[in-house]
N, C-alpha and C. Protein backbone atom coordinates (compact mmCIF):
# COMPACT_ATOMS: atom_id res chain seq x y z
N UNK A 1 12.81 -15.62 -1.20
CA UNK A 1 12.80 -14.20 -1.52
C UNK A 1 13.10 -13.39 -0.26
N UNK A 2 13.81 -12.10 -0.28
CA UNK A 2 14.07 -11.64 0.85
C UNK A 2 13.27 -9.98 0.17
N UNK A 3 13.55 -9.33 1.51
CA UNK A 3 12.84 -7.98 1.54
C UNK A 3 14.50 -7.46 2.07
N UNK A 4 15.18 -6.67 1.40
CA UNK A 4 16.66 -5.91 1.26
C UNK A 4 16.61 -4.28 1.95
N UNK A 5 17.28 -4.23 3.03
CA UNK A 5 17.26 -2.81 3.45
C UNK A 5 18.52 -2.39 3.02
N UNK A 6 18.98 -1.27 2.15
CA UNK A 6 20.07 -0.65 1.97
C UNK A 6 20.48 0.81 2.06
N UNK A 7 21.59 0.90 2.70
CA UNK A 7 21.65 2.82 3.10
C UNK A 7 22.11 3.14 1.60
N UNK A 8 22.64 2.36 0.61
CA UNK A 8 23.38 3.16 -0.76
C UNK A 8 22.72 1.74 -2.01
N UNK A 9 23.46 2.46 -2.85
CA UNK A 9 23.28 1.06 -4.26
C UNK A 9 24.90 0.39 -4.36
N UNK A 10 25.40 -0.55 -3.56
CA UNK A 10 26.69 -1.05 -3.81
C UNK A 10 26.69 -1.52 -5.14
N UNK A 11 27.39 -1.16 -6.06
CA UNK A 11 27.52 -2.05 -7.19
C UNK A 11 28.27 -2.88 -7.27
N UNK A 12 29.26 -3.01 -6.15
CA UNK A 12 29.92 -4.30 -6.54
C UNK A 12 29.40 -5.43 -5.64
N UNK A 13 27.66 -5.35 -5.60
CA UNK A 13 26.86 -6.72 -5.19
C UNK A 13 26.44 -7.18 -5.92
N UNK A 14 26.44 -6.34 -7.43
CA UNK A 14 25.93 -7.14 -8.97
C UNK A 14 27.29 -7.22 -9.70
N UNK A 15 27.76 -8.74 -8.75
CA UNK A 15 29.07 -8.96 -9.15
C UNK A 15 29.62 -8.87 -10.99
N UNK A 16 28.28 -9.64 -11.55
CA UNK A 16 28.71 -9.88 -13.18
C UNK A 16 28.93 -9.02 -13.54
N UNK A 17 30.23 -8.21 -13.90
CA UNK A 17 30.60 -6.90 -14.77
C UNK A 17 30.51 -7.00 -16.24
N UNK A 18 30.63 -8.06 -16.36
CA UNK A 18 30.75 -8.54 -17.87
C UNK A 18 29.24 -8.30 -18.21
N UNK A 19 28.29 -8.11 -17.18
CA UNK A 19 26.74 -7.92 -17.60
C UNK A 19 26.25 -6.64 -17.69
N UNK A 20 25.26 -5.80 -18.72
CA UNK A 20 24.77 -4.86 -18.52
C UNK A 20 23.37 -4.94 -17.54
N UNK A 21 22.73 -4.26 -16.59
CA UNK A 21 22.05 -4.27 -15.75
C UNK A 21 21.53 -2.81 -15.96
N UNK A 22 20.08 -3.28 -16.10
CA UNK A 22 19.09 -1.79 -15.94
C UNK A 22 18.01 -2.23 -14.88
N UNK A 23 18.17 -0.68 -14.46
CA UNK A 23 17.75 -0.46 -12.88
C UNK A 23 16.59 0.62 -13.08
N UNK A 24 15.19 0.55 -12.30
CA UNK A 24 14.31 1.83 -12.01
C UNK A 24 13.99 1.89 -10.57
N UNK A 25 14.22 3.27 -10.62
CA UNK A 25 14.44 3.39 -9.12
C UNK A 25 12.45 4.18 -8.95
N UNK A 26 11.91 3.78 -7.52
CA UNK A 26 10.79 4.10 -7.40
C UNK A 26 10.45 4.97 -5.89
N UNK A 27 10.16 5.75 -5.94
CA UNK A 27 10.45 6.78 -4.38
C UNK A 27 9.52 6.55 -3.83
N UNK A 28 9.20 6.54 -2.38
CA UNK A 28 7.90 5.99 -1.66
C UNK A 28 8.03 7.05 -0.58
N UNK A 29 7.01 7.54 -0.54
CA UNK A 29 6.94 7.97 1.11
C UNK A 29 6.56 6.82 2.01
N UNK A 30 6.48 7.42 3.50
CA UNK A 30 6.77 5.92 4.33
C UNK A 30 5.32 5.01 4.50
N UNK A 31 4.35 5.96 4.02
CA UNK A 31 2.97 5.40 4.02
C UNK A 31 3.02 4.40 2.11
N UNK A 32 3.63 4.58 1.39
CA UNK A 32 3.55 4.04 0.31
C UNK A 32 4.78 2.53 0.35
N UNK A 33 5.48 2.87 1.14
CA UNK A 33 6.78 1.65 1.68
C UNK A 33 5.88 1.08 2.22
N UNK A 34 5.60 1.28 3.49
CA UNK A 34 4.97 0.60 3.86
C UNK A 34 3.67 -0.62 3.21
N UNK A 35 2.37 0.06 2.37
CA UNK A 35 1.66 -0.58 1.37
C UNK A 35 2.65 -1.43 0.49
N UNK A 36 3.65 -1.05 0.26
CA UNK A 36 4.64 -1.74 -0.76
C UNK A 36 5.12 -2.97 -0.01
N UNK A 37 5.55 -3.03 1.27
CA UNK A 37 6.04 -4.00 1.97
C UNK A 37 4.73 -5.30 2.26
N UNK A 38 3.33 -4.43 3.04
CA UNK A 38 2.32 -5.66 3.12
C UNK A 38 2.13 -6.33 1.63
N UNK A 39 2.03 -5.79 0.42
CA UNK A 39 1.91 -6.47 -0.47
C UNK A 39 2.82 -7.32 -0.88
N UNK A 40 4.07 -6.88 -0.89
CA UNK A 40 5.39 -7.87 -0.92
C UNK A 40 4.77 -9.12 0.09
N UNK A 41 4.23 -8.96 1.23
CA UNK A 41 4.53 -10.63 1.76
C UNK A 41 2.97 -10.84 1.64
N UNK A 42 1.59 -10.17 1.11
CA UNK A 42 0.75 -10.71 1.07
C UNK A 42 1.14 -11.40 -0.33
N UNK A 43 1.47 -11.37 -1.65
CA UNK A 43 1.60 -12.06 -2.62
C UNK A 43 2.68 -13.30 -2.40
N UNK A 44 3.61 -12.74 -1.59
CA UNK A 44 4.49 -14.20 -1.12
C UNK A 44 3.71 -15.34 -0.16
N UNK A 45 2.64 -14.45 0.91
CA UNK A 45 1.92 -15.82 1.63
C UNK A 45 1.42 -16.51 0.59
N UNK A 46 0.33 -16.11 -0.32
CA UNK A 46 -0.26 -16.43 -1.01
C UNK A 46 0.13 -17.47 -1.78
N UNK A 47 1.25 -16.94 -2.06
CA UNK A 47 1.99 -18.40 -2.92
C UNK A 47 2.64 -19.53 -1.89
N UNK A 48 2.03 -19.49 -1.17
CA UNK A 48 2.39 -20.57 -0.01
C UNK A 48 3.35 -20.36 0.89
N UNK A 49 4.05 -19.15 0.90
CA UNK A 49 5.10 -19.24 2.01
C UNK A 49 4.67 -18.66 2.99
N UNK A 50 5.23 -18.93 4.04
CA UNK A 50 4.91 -18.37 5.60
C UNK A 50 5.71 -17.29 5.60
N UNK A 51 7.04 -16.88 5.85
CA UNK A 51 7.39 -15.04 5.80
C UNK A 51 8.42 -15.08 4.67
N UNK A 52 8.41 -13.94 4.56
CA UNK A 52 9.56 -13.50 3.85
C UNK A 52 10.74 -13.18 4.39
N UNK A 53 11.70 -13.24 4.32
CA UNK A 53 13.19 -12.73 4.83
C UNK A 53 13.30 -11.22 4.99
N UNK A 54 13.55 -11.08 5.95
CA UNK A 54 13.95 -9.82 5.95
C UNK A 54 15.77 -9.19 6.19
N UNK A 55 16.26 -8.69 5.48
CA UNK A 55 17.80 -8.52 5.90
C UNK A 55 17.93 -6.90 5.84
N UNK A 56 18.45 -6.56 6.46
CA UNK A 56 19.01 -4.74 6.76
C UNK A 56 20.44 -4.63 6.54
N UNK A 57 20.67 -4.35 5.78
CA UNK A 57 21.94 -3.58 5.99
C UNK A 57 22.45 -2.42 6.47
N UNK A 58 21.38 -1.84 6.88
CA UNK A 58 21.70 -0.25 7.52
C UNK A 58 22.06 -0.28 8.69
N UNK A 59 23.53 0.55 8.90
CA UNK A 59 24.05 0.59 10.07
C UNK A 59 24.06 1.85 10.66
N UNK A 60 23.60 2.93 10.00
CA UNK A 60 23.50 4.35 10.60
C UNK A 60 22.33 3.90 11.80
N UNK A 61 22.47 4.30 13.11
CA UNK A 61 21.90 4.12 14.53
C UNK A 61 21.03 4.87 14.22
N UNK A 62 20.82 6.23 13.84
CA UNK A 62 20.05 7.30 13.60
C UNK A 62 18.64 6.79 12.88
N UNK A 63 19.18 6.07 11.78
CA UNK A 63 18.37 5.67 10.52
C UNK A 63 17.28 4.42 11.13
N UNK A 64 18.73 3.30 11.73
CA UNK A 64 17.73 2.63 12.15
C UNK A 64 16.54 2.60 12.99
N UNK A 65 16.97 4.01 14.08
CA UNK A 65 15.86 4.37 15.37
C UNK A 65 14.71 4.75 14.33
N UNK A 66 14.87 5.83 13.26
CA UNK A 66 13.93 6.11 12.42
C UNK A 66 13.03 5.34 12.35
N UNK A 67 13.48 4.18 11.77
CA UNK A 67 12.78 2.85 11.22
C UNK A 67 12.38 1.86 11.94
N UNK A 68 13.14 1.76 12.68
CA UNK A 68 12.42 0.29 13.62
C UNK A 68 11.76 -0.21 13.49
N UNK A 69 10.24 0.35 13.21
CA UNK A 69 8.87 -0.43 13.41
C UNK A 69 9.28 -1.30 12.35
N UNK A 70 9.73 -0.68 10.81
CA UNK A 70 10.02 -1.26 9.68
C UNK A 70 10.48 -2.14 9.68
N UNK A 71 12.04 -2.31 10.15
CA UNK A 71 13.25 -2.61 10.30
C UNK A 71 12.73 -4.07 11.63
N UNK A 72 11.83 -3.79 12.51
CA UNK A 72 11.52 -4.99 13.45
C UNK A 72 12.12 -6.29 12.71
N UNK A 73 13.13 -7.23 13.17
CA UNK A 73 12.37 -8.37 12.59
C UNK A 73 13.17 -8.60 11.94
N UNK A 74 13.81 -7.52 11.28
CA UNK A 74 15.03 -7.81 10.01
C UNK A 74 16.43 -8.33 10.64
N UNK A 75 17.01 -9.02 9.98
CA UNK A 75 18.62 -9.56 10.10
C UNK A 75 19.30 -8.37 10.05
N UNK A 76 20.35 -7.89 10.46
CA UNK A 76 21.18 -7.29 10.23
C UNK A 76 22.65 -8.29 9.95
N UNK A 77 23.07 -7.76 8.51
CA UNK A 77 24.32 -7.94 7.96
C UNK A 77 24.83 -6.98 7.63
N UNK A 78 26.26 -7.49 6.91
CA UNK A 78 27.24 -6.02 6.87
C UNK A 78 27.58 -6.12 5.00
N UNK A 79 27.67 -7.02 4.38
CA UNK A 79 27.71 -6.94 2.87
C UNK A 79 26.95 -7.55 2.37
N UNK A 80 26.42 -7.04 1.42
CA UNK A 80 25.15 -7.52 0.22
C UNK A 80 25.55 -8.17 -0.70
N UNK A 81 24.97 -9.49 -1.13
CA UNK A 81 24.99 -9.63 -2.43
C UNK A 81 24.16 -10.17 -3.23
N UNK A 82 23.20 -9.51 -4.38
CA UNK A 82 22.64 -9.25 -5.11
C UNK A 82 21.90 -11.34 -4.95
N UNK A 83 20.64 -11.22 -4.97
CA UNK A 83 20.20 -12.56 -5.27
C UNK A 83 19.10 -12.28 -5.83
N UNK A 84 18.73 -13.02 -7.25
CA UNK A 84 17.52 -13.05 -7.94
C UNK A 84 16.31 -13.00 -7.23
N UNK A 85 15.30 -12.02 -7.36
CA UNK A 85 14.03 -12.39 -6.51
C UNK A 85 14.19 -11.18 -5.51
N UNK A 86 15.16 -10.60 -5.28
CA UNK A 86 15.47 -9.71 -3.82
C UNK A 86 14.40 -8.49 -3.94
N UNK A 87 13.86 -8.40 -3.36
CA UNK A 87 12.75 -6.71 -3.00
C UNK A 87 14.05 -6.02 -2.83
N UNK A 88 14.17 -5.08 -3.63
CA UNK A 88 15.43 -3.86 -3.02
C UNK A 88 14.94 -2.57 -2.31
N UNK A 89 15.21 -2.16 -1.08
CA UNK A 89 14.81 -0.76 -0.75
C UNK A 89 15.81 -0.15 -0.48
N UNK A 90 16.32 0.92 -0.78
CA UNK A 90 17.37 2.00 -0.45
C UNK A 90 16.80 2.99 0.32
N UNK A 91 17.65 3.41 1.79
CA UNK A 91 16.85 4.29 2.74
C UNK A 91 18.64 4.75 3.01
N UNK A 92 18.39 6.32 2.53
CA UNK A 92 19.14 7.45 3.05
C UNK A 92 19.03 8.48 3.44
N UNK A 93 19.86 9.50 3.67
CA UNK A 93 19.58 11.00 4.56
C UNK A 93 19.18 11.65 3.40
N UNK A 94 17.82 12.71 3.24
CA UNK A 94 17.79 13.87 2.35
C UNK A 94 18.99 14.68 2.21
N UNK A 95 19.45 14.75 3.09
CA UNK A 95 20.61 15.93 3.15
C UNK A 95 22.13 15.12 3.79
N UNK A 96 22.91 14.76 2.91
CA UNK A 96 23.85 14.09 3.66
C UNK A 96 24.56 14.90 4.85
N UNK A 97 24.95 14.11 5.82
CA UNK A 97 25.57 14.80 6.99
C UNK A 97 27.12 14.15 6.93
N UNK A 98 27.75 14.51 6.19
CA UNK A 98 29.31 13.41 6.24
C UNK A 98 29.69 13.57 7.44
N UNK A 99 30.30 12.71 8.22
CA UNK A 99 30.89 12.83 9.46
C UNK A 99 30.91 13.38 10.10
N UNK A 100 29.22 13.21 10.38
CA UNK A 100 29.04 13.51 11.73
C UNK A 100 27.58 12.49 12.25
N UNK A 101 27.69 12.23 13.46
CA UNK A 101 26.35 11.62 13.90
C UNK A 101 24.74 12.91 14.28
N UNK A 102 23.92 12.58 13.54
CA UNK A 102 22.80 13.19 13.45
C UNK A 102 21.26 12.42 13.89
N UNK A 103 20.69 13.45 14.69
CA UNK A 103 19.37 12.32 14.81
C UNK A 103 18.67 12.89 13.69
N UNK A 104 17.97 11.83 13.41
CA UNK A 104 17.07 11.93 12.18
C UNK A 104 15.47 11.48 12.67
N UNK A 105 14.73 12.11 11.62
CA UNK A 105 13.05 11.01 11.88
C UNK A 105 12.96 10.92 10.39
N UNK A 106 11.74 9.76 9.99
CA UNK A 106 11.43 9.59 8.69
C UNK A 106 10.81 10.75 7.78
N UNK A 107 11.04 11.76 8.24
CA UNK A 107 10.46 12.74 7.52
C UNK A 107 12.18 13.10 6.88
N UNK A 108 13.47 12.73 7.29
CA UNK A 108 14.89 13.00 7.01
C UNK A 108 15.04 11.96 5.95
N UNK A 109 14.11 11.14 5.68
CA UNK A 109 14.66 9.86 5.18
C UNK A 109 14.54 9.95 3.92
N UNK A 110 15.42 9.29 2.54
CA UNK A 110 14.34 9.66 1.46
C UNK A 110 14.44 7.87 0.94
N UNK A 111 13.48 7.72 0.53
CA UNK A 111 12.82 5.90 0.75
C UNK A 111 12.53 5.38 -0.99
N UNK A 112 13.28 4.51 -1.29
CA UNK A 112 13.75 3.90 -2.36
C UNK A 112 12.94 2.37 -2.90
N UNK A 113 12.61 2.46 -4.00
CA UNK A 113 12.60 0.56 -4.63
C UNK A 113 13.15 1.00 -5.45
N UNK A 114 14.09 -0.05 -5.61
CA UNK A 114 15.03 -0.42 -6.79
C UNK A 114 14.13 -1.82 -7.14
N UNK A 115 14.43 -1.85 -7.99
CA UNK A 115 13.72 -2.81 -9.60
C UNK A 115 14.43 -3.23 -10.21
N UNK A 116 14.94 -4.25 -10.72
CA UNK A 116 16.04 -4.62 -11.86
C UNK A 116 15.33 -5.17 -12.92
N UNK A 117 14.93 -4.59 -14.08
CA UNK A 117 14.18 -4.54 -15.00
C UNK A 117 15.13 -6.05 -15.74
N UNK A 118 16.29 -5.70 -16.01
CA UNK A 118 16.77 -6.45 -16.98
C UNK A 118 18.61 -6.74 -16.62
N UNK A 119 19.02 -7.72 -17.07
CA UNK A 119 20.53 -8.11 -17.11
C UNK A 119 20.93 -9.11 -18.06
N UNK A 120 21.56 -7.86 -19.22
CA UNK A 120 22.42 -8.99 -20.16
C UNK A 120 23.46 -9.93 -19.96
């Protein structure tokens, strides 16, 4: 099982098109991510594993300084693709800044679980 950092929702990482896919999205402030994350790997120790994976995909510099403490630890890759079991978090700007570089803090951030309820 991995723990998924994402700046957007790529859909073409839930390659099966031929599948319908329902999604609930769940908003956290960073004190509720956070509780959300220790429980993610206290129920994974529990079931016997030692850590969970962590992978980032976020490449905004801004975002990541934000995050770090979070983000410690995590892989950074550059494309996603969707694996059964994945914790999804989506972390973007409240206010998009298109092209341009911006510093941000987590109070800029607005902090995501995605859920995949179901896929026909």
């Amino acid at each position: 099982m991995r723990v998924v950092f994402l700046n957007a929702l790529p859909l073409n990482a839930f390659a099966d098109v031929s599948a319908e896919w329902e999604f609930r999205v769940k908003f956290h402030t960073l004190d509720t991510l956070l509780e959300r994350i220790s429980e993610i790997r206290e129920t994974w120790r529990r079931a016997g594993h030692e850590k969970i994976e962590c992978v980032s995909y976020i490449r905004h510099a801004s975002t990541k300084k934000a995050l770090s403490a979070l983000l410690n630890g995590c892989v950074e890759n550059s494309v996603y693709k969707y694996t059964p079991g994945d914790y999804i978090f989506i972390v973007t700007l409240r206010q998009p800044a298109r092209g341009q570089e911006v510093e941000v803090s987590v109070e800029d951030l607005l902090l995501a679980e995605l859920k995949i309820l179901w896929r026909a």
